[in-house]
N, C-alpha and C. Protein backbone atom coordinates (compact mmCIF):
# COMPACT_ATOMS: atom_id res chain seq x y z
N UNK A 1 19.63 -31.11 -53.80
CA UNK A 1 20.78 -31.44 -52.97
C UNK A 1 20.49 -32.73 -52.21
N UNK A 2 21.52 -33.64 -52.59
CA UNK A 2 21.12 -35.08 -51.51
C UNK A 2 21.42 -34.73 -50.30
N UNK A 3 21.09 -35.23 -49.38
CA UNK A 3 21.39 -35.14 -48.20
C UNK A 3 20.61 -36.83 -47.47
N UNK A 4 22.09 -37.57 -46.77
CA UNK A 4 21.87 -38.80 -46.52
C UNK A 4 21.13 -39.00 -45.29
N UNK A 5 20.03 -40.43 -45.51
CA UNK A 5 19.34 -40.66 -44.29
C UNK A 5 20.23 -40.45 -42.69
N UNK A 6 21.28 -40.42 -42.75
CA UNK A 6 22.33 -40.58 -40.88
C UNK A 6 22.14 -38.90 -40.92
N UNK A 7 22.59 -38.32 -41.86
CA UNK A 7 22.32 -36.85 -41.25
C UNK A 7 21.37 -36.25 -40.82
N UNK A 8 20.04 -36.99 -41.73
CA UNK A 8 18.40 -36.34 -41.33
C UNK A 8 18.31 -37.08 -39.84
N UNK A 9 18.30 -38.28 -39.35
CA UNK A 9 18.71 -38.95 -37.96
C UNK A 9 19.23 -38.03 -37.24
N UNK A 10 21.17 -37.73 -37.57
CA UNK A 10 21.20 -36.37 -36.45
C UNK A 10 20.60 -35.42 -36.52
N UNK A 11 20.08 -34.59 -37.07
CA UNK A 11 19.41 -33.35 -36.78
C UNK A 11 18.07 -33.45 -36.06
N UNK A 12 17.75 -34.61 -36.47
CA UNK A 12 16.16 -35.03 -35.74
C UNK A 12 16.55 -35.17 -34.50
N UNK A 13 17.65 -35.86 -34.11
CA UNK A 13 18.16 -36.09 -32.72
C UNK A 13 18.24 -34.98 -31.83
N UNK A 14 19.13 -34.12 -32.71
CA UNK A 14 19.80 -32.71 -31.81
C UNK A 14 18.62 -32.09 -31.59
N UNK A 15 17.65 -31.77 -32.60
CA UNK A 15 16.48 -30.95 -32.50
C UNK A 15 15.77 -31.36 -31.02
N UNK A 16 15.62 -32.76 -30.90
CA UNK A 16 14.69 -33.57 -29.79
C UNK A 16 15.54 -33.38 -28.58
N UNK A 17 16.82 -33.22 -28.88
CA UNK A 17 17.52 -33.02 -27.43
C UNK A 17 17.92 -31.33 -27.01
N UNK A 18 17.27 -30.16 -27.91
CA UNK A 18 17.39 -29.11 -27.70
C UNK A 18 16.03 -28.87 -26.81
N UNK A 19 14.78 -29.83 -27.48
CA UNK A 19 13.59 -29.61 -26.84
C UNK A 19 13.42 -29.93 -25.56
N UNK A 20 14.06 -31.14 -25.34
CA UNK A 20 14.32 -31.49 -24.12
C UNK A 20 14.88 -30.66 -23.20
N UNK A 21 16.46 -30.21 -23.48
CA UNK A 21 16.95 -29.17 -23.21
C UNK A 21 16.09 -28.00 -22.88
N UNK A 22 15.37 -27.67 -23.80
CA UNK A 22 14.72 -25.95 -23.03
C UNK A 22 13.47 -26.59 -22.41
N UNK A 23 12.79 -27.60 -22.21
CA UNK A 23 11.86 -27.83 -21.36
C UNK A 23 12.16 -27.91 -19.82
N UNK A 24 13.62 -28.14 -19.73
CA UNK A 24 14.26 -28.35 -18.50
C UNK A 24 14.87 -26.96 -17.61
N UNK A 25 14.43 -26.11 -19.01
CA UNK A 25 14.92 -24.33 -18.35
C UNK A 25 13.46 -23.84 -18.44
N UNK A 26 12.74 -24.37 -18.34
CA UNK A 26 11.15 -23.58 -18.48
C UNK A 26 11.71 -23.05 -16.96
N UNK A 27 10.70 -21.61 -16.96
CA UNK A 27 10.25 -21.23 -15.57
C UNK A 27 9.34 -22.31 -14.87
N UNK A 28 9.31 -22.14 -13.77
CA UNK A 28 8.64 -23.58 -13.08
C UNK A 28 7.81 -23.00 -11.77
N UNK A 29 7.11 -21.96 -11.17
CA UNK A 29 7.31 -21.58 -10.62
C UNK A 29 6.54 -22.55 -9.19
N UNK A 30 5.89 -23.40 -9.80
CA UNK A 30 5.13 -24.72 -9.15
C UNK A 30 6.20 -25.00 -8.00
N UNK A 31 7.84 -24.60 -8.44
CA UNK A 31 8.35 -25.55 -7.66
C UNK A 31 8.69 -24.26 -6.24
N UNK A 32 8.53 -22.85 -6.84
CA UNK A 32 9.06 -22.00 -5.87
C UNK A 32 8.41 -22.00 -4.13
N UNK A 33 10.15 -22.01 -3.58
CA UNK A 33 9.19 -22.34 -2.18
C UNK A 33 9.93 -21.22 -1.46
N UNK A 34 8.56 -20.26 -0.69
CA UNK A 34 9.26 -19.62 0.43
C UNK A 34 10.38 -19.95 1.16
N UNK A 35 10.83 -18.54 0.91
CA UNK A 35 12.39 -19.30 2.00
C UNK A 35 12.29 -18.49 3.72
N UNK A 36 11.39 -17.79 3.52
CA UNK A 36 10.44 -16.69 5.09
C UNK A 36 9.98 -18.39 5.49
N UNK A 37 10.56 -18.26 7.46
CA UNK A 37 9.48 -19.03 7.70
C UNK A 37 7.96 -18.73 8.09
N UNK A 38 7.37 -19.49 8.87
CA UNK A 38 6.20 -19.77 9.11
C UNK A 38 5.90 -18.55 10.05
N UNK A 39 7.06 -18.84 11.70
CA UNK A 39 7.26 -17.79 12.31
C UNK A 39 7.54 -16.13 11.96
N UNK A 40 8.67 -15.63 10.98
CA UNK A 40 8.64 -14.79 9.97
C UNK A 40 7.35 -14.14 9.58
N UNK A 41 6.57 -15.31 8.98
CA UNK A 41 5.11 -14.61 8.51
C UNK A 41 3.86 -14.42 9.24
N UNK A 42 4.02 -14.92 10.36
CA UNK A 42 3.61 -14.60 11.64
C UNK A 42 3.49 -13.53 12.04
N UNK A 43 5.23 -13.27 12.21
CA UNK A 43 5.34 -11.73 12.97
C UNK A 43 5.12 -10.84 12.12
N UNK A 44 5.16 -10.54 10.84
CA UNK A 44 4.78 -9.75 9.76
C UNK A 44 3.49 -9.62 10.16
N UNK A 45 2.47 -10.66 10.01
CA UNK A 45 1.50 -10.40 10.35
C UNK A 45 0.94 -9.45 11.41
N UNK A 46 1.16 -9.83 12.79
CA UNK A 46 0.94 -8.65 13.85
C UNK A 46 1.59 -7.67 13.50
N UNK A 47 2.79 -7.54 13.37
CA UNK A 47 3.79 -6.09 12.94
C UNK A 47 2.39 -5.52 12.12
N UNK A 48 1.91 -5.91 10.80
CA UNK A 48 1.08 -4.78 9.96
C UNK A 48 -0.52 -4.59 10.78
N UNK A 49 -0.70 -5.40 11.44
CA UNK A 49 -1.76 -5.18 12.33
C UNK A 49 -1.43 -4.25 13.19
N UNK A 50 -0.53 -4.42 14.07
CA UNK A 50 -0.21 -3.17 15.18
C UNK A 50 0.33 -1.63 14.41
N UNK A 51 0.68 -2.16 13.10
CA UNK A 51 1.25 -0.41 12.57
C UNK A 51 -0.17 0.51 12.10
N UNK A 52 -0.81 -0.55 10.77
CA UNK A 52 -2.10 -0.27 10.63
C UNK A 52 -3.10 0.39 11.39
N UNK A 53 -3.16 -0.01 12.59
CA UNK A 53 -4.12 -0.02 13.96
C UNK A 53 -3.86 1.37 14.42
N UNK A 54 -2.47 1.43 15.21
CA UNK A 54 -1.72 2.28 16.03
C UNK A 54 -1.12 3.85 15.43
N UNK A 55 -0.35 2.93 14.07
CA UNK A 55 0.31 4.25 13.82
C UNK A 55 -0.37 5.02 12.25
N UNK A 56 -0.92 4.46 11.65
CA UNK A 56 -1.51 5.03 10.27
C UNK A 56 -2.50 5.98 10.35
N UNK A 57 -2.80 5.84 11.46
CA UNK A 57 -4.08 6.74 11.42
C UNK A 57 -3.28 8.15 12.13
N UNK A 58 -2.43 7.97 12.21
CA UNK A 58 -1.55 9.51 12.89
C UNK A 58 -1.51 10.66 12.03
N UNK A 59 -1.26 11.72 11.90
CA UNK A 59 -0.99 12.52 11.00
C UNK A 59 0.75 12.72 10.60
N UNK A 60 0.89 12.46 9.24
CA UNK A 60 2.38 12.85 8.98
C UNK A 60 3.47 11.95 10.47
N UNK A 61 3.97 12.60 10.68
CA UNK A 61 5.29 13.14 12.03
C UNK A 61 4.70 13.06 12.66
N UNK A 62 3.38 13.30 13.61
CA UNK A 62 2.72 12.95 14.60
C UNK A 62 3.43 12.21 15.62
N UNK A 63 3.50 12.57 17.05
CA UNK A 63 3.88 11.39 17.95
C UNK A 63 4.71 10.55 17.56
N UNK A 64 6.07 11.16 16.87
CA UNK A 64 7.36 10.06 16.51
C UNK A 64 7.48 9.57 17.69
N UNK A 65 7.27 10.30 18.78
CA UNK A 65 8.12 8.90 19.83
C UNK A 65 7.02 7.61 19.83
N UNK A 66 5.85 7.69 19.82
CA UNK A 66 5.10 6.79 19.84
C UNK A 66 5.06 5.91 18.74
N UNK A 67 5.26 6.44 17.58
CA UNK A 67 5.83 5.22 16.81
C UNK A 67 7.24 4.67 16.72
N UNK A 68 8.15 4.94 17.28
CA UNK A 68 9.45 4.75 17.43
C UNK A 68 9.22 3.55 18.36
N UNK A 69 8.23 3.94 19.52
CA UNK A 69 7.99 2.44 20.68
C UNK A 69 7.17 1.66 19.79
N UNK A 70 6.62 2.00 18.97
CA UNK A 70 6.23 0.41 17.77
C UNK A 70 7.27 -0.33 17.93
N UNK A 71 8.09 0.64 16.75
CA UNK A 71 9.13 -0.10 16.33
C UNK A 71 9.97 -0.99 17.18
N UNK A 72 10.57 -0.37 17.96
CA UNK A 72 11.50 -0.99 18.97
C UNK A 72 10.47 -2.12 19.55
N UNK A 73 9.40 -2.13 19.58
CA UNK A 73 8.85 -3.23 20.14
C UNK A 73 8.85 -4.77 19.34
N UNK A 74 9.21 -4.38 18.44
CA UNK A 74 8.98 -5.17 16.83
C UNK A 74 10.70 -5.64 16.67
N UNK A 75 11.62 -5.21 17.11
CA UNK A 75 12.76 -5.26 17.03
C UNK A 75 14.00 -4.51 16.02
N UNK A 76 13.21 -3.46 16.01
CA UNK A 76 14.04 -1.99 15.64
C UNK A 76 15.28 -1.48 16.04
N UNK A 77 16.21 -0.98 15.48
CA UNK A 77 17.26 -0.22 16.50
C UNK A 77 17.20 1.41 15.89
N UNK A 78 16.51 1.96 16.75
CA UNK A 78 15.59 3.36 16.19
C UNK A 78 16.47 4.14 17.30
N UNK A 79 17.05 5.49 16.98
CA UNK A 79 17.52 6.29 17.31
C UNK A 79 16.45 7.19 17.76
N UNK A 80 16.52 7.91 19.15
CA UNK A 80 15.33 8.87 19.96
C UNK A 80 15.21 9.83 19.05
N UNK A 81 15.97 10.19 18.09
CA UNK A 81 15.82 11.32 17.35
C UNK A 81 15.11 11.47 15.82
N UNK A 82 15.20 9.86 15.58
CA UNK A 82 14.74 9.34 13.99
C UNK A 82 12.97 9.86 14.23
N UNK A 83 13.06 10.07 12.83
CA UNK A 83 11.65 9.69 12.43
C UNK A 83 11.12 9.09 11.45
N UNK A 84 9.91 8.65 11.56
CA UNK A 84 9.07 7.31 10.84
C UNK A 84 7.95 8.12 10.58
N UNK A 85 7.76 8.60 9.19
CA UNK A 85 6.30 8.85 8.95
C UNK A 85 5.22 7.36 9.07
N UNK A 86 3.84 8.02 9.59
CA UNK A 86 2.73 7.21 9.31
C UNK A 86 2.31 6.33 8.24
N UNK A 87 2.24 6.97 7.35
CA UNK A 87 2.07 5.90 5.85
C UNK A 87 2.92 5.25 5.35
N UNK A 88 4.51 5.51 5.66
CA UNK A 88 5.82 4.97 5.73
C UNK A 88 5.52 2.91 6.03
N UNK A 89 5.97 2.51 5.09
CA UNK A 89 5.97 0.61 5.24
C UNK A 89 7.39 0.57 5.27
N UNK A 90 7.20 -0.15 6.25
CA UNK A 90 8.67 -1.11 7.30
C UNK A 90 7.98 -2.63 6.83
N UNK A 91 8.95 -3.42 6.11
CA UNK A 91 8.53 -4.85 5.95
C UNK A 91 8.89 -5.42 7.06
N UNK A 92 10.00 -5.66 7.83
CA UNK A 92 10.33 -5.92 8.61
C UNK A 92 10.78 -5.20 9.73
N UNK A 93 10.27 -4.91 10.87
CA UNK A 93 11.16 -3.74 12.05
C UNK A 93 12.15 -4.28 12.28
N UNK A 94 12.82 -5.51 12.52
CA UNK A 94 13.70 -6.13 13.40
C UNK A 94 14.85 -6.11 12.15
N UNK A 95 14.51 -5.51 10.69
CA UNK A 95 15.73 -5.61 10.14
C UNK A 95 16.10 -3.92 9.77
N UNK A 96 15.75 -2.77 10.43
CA UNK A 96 15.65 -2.05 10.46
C UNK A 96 16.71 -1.27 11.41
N UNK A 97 17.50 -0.21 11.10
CA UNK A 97 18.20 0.71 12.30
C UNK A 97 18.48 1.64 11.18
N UNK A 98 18.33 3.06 12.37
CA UNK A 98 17.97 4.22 11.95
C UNK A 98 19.02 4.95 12.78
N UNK A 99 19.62 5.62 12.69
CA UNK A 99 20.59 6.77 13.64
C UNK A 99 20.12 8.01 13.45
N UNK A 100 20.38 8.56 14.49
CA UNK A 100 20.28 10.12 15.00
C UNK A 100 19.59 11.03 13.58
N UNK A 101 18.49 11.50 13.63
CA UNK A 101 17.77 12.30 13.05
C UNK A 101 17.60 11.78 11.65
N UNK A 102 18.21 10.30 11.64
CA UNK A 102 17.53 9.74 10.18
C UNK A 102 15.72 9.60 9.85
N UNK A 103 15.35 9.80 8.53
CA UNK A 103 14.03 10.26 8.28
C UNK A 103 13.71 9.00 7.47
N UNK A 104 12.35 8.51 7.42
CA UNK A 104 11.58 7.96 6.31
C UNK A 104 10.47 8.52 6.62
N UNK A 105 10.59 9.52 4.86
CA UNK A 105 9.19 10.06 4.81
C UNK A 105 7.98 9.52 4.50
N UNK A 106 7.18 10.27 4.07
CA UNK A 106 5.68 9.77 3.62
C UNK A 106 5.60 8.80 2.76
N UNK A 107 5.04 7.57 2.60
CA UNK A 107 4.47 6.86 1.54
C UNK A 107 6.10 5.95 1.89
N UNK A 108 7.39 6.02 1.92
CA UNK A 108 8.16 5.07 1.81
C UNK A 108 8.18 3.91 1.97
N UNK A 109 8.82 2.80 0.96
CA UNK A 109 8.00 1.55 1.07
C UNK A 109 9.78 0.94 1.13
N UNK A 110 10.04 0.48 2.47
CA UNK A 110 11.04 -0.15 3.13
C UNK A 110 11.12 -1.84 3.15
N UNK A 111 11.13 -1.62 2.04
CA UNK A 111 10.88 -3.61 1.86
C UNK A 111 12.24 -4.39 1.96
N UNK A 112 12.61 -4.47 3.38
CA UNK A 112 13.88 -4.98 4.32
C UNK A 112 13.72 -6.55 4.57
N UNK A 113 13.10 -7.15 3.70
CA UNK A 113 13.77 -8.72 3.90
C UNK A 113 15.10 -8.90 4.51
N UNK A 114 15.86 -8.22 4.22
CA UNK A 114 17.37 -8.23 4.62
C UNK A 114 17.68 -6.89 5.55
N UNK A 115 18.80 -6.37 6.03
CA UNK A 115 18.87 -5.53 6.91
C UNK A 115 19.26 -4.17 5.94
N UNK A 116 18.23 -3.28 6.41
CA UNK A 116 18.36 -1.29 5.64
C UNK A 116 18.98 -0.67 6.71
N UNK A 117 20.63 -0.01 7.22
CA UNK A 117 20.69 0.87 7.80
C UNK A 117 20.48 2.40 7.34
N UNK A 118 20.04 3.20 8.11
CA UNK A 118 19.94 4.47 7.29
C UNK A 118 20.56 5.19 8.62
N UNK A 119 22.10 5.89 8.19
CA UNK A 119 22.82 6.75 8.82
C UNK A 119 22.09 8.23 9.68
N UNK A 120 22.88 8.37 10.23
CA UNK A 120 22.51 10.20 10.43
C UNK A 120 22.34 10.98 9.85
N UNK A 121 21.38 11.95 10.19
CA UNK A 121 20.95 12.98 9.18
C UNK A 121 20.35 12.33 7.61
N UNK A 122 20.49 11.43 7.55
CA UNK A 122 19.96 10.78 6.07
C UNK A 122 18.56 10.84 6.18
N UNK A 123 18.26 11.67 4.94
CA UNK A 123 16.59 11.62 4.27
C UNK A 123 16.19 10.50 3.47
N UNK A 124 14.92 9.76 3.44
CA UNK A 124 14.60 8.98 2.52
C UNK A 124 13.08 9.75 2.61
N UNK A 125 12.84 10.55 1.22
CA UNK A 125 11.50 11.25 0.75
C UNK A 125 10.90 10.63 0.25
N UNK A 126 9.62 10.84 0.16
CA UNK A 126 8.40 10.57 -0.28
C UNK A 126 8.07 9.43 -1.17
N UNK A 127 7.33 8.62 -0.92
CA UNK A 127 7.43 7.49 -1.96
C UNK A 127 8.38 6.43 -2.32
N UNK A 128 9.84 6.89 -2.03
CA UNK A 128 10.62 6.14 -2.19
C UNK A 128 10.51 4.68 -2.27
N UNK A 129 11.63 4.06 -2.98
CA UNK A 129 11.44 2.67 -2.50
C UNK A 129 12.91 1.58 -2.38
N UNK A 130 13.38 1.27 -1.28
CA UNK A 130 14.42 0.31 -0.70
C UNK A 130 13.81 -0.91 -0.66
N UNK A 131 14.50 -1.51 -1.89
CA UNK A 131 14.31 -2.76 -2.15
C UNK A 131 15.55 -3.87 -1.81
N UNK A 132 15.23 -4.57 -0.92
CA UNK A 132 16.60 -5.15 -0.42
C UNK A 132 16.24 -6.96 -1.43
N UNK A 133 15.35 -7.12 -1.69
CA UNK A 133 15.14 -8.39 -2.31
C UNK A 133 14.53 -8.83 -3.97
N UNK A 134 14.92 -9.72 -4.21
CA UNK A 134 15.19 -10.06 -5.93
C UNK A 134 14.76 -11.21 -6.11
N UNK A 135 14.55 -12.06 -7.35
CA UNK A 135 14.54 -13.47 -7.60
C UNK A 135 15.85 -13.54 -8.52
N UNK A 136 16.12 -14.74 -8.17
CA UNK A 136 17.39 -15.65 -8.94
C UNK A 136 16.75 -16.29 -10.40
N UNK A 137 16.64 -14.94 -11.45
CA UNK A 137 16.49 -15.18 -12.63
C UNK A 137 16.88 -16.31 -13.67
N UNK A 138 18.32 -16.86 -13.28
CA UNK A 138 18.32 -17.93 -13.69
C UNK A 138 18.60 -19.29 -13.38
N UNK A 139 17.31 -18.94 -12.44
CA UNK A 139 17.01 -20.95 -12.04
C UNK A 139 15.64 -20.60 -12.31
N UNK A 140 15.17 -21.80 -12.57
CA UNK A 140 13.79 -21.95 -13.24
C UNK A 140 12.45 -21.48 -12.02
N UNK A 141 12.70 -21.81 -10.28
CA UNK A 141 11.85 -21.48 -9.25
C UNK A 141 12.08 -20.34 -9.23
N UNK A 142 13.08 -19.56 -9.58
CA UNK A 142 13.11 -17.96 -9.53
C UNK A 142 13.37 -17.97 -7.48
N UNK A 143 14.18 -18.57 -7.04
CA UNK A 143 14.46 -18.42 -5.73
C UNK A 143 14.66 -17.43 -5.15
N UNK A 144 13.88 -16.78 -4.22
CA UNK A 144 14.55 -15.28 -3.52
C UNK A 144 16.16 -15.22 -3.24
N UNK A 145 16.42 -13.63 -3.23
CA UNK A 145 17.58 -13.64 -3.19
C UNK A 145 17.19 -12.32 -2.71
N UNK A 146 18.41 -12.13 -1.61
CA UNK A 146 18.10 -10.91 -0.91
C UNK A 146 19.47 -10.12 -0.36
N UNK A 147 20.03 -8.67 0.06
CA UNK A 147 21.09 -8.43 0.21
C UNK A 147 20.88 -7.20 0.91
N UNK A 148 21.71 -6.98 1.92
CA UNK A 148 21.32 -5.66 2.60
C UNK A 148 21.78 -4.59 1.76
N UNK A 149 20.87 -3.05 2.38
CA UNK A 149 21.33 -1.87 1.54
C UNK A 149 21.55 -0.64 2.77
N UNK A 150 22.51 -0.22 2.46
CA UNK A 150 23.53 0.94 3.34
C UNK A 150 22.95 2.16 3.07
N UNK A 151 22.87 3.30 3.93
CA UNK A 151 22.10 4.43 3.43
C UNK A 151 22.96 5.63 4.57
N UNK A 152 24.20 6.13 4.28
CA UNK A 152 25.01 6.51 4.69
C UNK A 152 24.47 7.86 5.38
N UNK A 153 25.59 8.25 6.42
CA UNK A 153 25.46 9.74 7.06
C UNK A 153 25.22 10.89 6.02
N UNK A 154 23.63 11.38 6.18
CA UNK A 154 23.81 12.60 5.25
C UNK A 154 23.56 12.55 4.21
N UNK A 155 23.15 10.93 3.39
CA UNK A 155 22.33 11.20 2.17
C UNK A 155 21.40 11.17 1.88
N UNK A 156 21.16 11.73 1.14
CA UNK A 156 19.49 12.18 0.79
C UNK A 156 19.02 11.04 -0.21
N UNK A 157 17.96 10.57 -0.26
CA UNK A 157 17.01 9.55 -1.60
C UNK A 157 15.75 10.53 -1.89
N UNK A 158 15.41 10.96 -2.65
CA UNK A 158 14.78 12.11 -3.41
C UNK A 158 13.31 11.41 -3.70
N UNK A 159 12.42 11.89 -3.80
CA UNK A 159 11.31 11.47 -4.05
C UNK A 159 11.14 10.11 -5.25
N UNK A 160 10.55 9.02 -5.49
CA UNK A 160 10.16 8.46 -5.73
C UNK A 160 11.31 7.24 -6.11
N UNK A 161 12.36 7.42 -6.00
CA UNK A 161 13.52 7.06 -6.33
C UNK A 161 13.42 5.89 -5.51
N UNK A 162 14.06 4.84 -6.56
CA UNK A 162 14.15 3.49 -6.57
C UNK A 162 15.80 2.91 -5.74
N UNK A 163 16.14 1.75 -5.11
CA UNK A 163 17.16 1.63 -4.56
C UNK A 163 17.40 0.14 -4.31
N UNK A 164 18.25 -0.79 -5.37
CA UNK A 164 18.59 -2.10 -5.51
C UNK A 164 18.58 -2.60 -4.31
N UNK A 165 18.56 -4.04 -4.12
CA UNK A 165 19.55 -4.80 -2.99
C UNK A 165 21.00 -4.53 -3.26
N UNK A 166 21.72 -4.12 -2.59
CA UNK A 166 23.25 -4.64 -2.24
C UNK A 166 23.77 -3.17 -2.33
N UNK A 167 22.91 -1.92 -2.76
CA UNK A 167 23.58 -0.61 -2.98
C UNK A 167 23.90 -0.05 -1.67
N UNK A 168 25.08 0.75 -1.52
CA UNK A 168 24.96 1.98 -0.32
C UNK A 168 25.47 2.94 -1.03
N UNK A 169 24.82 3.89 -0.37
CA UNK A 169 24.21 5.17 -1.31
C UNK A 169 25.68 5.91 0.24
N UNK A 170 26.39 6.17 -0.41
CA UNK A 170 27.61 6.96 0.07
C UNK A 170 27.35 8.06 1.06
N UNK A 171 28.34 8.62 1.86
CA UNK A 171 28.24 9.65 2.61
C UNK A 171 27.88 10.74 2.41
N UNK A 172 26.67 11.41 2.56
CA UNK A 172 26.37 12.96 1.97
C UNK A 172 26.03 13.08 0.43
N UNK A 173 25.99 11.55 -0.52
CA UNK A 173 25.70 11.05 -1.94
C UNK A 173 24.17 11.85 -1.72
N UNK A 174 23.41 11.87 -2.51
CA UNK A 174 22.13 12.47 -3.10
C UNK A 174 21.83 11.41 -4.40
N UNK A 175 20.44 11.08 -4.41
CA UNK A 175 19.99 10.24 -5.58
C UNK A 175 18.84 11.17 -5.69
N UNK A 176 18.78 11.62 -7.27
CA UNK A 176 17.37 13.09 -7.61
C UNK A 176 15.82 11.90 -7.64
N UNK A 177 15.38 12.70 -7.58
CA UNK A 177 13.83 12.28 -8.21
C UNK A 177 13.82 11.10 -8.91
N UNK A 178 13.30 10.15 -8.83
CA UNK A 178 12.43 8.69 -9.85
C UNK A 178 13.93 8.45 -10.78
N UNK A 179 14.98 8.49 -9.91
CA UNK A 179 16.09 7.78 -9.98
C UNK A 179 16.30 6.45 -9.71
N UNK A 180 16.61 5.47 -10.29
CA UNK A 180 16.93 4.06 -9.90
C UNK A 180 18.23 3.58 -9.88
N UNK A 181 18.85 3.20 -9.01
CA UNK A 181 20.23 2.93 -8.03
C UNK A 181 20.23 1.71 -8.31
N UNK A 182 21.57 1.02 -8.95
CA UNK A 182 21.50 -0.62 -9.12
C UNK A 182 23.01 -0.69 -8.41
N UNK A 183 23.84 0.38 -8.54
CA UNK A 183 25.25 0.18 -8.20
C UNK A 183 25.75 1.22 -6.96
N UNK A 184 26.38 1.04 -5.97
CA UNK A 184 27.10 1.56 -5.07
C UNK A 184 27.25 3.15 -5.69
N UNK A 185 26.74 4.17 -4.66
CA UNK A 185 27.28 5.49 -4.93
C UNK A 185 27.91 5.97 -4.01
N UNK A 186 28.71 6.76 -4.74
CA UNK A 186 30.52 7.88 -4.13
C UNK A 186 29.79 8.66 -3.70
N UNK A 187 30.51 8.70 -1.98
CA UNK A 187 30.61 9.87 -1.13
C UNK A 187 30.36 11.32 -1.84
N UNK A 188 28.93 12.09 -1.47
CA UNK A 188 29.33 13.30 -2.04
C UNK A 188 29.21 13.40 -3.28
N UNK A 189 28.22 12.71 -3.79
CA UNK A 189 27.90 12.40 -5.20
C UNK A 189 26.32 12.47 -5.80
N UNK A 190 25.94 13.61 -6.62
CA UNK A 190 24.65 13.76 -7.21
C UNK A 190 24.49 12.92 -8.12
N UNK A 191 23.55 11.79 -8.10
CA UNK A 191 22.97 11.07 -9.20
C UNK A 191 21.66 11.50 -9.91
N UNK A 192 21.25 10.94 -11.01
CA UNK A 192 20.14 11.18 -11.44
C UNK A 192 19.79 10.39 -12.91
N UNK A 193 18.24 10.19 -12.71
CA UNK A 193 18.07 9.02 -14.27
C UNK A 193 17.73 7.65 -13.68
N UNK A 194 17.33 7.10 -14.77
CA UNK A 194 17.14 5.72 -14.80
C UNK A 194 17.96 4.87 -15.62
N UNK A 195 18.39 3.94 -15.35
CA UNK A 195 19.73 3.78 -14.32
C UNK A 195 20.64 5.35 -14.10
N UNK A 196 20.34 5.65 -12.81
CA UNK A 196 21.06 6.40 -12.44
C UNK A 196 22.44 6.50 -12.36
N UNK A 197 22.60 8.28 -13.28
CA UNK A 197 23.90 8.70 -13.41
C UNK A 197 24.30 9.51 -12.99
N UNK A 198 26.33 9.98 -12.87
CA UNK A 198 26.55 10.50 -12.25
C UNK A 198 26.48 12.27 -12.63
N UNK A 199 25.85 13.06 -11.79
CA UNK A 199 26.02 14.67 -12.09
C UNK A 199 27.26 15.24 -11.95
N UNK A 200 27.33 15.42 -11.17
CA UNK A 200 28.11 16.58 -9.93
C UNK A 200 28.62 15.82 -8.60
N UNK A 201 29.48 16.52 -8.31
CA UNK A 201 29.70 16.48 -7.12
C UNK A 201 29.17 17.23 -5.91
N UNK A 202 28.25 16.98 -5.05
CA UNK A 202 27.69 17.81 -3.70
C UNK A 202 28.78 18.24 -3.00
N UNK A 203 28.72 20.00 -3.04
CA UNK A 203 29.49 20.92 -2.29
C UNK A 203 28.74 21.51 -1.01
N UNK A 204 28.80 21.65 0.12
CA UNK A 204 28.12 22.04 0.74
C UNK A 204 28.83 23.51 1.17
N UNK A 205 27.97 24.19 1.25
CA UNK A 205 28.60 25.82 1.28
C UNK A 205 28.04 26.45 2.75
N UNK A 206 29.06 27.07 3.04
CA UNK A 206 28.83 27.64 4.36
C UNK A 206 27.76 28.91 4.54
C-alpha cells in the first residue's frame, strides 16, 4: 500500500504533539504546595502534643470533662455532655462541634481539615473514619480539596466505616460496619457495603 511522504509528516507530527500533550498531564507532584499554613501546622503541632501528653494515656471515657477542656481549649464547640474517647484523633479541634451526648469512640480518626459537626445523640464507633479531605485528581499537583461532613441528630457510624468529604449522614440514618459513604444519606436510613447501600428503613419501636 503506498502511502505518501505529507501523510507519514502528519502522523509523525500528531504523534509528537500527543507526546507533548501527555507530558503536560504527567502527575507533577514537585509542584504540590500546601495549602495549611505555617501557623495551621503549628497549632496541629501543640494540639497532638497536648492530646498525646494529657489525654491518651486516660482509660477509654475516663475524665470526659477533662478532655472536653482540651478541646475547647484548642477551639472546639464541645457540648458538657459529649464524649471524646482517648485514642480518638481530632485533626483539628477548632473545626470540630459536637452536641449534647454526641460520641467519638475508640480509635476514631476525625481527619477535619474542614468543619465535622456531629449532632445529638449521634454515635461515631470504633475505628471509624471522617474524612473531610481529597486531592484534585485531575490537575497534575493533585491540589487539596476539602469539604465539610454533617453527622446528624441520632445517627449512628458503625464500626470501621468509612465517610467522604461533603456527606451528611441524615437524621437517625445508620451506616453498618466497614461501610463506605461517598453520597448524602436519608433520614432514617440503614446503609451497608462498599460503596454503601441502601437496606431498610430504621423503625424505632417503643
Amino acid at each position: 500500500m503506498w502511502t505518501s511522504p505529507l501523510s507519514v509528516e502528519v502522523y509523525a507530527l500528531s504523534r509528537q504533539v500527543k507526546i507533548i500533550y501527555m507530558e503536560l498531564l504527567e502527575i507533577n507532584l514537585s509542584q504540590y504546595q500546601n495549602k495549611l499554613s505555617k501557623k495551621n501546622q503549628i497549632a496541629r503541632f501543640i494540639w497532638t502534643i497536648a492530646w498525646t501528653l494529657f489525654a491518651r494515656p486516660l482509660p477509654r471515657s475516663l475524665l470526659s470533662g477533662w478532655k472536653r477542656f482540651l478541646l475547647r481549649c484548642f477551639g472546639a464547640k464541645i457540648h458538657k455532655t459529649a464524649c471524646v474517647y482517648s485514642s480518638a484523633k481530632v485533626f483539628m479541634p477548632w473545626k470540630l462541634e459536637m452536641d449534647e451526648y454526641a460520641c467519638l469512640s475508640s480509635d476514631v480518626d476525625c481527619y477535619n481539615v474542614e468543619k465535622i459537626k456531629i449532632g445529638k445523640h449521634a454515635t461515631i464507633s470504633q475505628r471509624a473514619f471522617l474524612c473531610t479531605a481529597s486531592h484534585d485528581i485531575g490537575k497534575p499537583d493533585m491540589p487539596l480539596i476539602t469539604v465539610p461532613i454533617t453527622i446528624e441528630n441520632y445517627a449512628w457510624v458503625a464500626a470501621d466505616a468509612f465517610v467522604g468529604m461533603g456527606v451528611t449522614i441524615g437524621e437517625g440514618a445508620v451506616v453498618g460496619a466497614r461501610a463506605a459513604v461517598f453520597k448524602d444519606v436519608e433520614p432514617w436510613s440503614v446503609m451497608a457495603g462498599s460503596p454503601a447501600k441502601f437496606i431498610k428503613k430504621r423503625i424505632i419501636k417503643q
